[in-house]
C-alpha atoms as a PDB file:
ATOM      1  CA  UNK A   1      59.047  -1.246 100.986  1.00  0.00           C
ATOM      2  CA  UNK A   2      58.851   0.895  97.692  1.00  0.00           C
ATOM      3  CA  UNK A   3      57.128  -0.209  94.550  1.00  0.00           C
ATOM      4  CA  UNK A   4      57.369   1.835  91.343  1.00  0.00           C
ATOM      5  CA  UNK A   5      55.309   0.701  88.644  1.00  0.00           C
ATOM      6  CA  UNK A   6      53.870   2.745  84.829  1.00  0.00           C
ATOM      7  CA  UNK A   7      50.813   1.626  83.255  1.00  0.00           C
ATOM      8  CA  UNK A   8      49.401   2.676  79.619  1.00  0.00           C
ATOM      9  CA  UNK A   9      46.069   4.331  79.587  1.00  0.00           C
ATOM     10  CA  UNK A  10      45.403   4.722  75.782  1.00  0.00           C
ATOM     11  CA  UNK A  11      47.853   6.735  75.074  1.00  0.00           C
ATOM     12  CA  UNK A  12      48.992   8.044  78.280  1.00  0.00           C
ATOM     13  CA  UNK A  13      51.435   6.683  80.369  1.00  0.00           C
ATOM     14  CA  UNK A  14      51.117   6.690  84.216  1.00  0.00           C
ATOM     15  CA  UNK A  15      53.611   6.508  86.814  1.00  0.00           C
ATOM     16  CA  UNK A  16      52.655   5.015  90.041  1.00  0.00           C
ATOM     17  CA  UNK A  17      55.054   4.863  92.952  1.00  0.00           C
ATOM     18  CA  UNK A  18      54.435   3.669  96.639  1.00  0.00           C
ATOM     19  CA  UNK A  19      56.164   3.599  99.821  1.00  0.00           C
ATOM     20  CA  UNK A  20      54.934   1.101 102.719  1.00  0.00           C
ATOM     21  CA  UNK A  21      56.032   3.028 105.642  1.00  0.00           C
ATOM     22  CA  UNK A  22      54.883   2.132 109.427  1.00  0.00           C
ATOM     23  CA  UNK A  23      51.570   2.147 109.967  1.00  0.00           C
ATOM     24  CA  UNK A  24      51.115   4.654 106.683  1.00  0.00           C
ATOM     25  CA  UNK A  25      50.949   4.372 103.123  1.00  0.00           C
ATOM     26  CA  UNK A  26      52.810   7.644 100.783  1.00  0.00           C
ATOM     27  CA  UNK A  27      51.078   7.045  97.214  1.00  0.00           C
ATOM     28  CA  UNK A  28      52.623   9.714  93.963  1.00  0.00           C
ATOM     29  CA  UNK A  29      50.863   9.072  91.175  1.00  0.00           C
ATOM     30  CA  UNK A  30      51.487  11.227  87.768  1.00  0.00           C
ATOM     31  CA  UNK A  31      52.799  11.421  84.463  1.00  0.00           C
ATOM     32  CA  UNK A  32      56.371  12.363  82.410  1.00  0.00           C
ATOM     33  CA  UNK A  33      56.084  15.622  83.973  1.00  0.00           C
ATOM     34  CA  UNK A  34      56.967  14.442  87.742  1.00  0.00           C
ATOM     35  CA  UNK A  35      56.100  17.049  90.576  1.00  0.00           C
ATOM     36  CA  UNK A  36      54.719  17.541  93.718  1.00  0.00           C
ATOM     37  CA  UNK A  37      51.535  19.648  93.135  1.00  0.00           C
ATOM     38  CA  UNK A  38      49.430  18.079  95.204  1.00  0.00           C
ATOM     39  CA  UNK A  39      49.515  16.099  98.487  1.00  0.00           C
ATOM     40  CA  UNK A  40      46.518  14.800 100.388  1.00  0.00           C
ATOM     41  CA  UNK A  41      47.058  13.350 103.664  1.00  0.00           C
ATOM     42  CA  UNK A  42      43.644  11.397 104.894  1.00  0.00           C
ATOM     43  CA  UNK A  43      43.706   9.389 108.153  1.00  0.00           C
ATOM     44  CA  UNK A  44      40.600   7.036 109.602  1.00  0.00           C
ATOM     45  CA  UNK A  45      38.496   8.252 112.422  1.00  0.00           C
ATOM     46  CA  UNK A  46      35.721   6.506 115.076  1.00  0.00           C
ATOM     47  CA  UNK A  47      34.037   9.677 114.725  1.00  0.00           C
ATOM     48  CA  UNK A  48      32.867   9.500 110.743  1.00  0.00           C
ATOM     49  CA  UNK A  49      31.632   7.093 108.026  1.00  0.00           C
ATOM     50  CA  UNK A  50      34.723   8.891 106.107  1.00  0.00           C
ATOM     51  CA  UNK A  51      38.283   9.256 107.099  1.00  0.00           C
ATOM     52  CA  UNK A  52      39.568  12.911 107.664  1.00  0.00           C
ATOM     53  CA  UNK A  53      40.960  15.170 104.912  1.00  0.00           C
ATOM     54  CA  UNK A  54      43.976  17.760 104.930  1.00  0.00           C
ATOM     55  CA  UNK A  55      44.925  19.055 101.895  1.00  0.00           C
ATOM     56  CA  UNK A  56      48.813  20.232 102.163  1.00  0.00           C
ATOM     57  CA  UNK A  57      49.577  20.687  99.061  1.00  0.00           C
ATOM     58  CA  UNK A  58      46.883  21.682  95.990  1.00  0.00           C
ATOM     59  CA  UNK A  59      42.879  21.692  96.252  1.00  0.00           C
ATOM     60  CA  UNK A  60      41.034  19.550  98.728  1.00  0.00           C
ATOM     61  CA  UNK A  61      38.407  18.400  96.841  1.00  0.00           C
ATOM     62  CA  UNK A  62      39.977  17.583  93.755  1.00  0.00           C
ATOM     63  CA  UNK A  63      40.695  13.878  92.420  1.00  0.00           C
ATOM     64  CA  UNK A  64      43.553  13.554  94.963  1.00  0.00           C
ATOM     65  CA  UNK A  65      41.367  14.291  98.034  1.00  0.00           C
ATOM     66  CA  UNK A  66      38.693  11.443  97.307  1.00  0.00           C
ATOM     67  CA  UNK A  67      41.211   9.046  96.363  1.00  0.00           C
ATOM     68  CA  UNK A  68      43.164   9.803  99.514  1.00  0.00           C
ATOM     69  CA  UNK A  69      39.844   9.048 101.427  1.00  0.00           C
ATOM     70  CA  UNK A  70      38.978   5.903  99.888  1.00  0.00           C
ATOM     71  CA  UNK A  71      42.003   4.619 100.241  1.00  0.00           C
ATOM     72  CA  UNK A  72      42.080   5.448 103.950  1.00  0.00           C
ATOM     73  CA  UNK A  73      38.945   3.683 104.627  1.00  0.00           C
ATOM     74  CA  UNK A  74      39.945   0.462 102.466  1.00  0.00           C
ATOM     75  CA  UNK A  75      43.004   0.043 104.327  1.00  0.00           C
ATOM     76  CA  UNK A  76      42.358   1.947 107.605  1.00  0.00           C
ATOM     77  CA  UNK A  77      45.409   3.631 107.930  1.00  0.00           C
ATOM     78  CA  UNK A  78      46.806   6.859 107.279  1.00  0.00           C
ATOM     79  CA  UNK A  79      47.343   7.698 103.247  1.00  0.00           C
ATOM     80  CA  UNK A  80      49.539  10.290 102.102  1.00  0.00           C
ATOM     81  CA  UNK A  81      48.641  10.625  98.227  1.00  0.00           C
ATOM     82  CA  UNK A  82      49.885  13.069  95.609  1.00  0.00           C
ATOM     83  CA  UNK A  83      48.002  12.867  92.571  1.00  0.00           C
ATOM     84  CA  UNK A  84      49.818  14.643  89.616  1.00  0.00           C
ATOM     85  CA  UNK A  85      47.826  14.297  86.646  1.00  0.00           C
ATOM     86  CA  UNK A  86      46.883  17.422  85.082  1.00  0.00           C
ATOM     87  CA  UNK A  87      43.196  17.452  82.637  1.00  0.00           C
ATOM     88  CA  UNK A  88      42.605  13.724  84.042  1.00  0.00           C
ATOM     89  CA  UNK A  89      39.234  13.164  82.647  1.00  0.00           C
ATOM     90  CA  UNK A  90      36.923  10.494  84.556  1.00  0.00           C
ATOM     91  CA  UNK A  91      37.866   7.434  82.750  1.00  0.00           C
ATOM     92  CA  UNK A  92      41.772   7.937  83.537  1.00  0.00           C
ATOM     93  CA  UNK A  93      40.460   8.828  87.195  1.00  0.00           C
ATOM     94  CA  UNK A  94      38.596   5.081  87.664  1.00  0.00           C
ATOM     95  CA  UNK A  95      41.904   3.673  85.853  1.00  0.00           C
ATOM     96  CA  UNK A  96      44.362   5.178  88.147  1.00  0.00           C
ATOM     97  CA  UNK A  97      42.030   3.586  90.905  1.00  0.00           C
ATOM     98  CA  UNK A  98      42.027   0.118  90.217  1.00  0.00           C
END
């Protein structure tokens, strides 16, 4: 399943898209700009609290990474995430999350 979906933060607007693939989740989130310049792929593990992080694309332990973990552990599964918004101060962050 795919679900695209844009949401208004002030005066930014958000693009969300997500693909529902077998037993994994591919999450792109960004603005009017589009692109690929990050990827975070974060899968659960028996053997820590948090699920494992590989950054393939962009720095680990920016927004993306987090999100990509958090999302791993909510769902237990594995989360590919690409998060594509450039200057995204904290309040846009905890937006983009719920």
């Amino acid at each position: 399943k795919i679900f695209n979906f844009s949401a208004k933060h002030f005066d930014r607007l958000v693009f969300f898209h997500l693909t529902v693939l077998d037993g994994s989740l591919f999450i792109w989130v960004g603005g009017p700009g589009l692109g690929l310049e990050d990827l975070q792929a974060a899968v659960p593990t028996r053997y820590d609290a948090l699920p494992a992080l590989a950054s393939l694309r962009g720095a680990a332990d920016g927004p993306g990474g987090s999100l990509a973990q958090k999302l791993s552990k909510r769902f237990n599964r594995l989360i590919f995430l690409s998060f594509n918004l450039e200057g995204a101060e904290p309040e846009l962050f905890l937006f983009v999350q719920k």
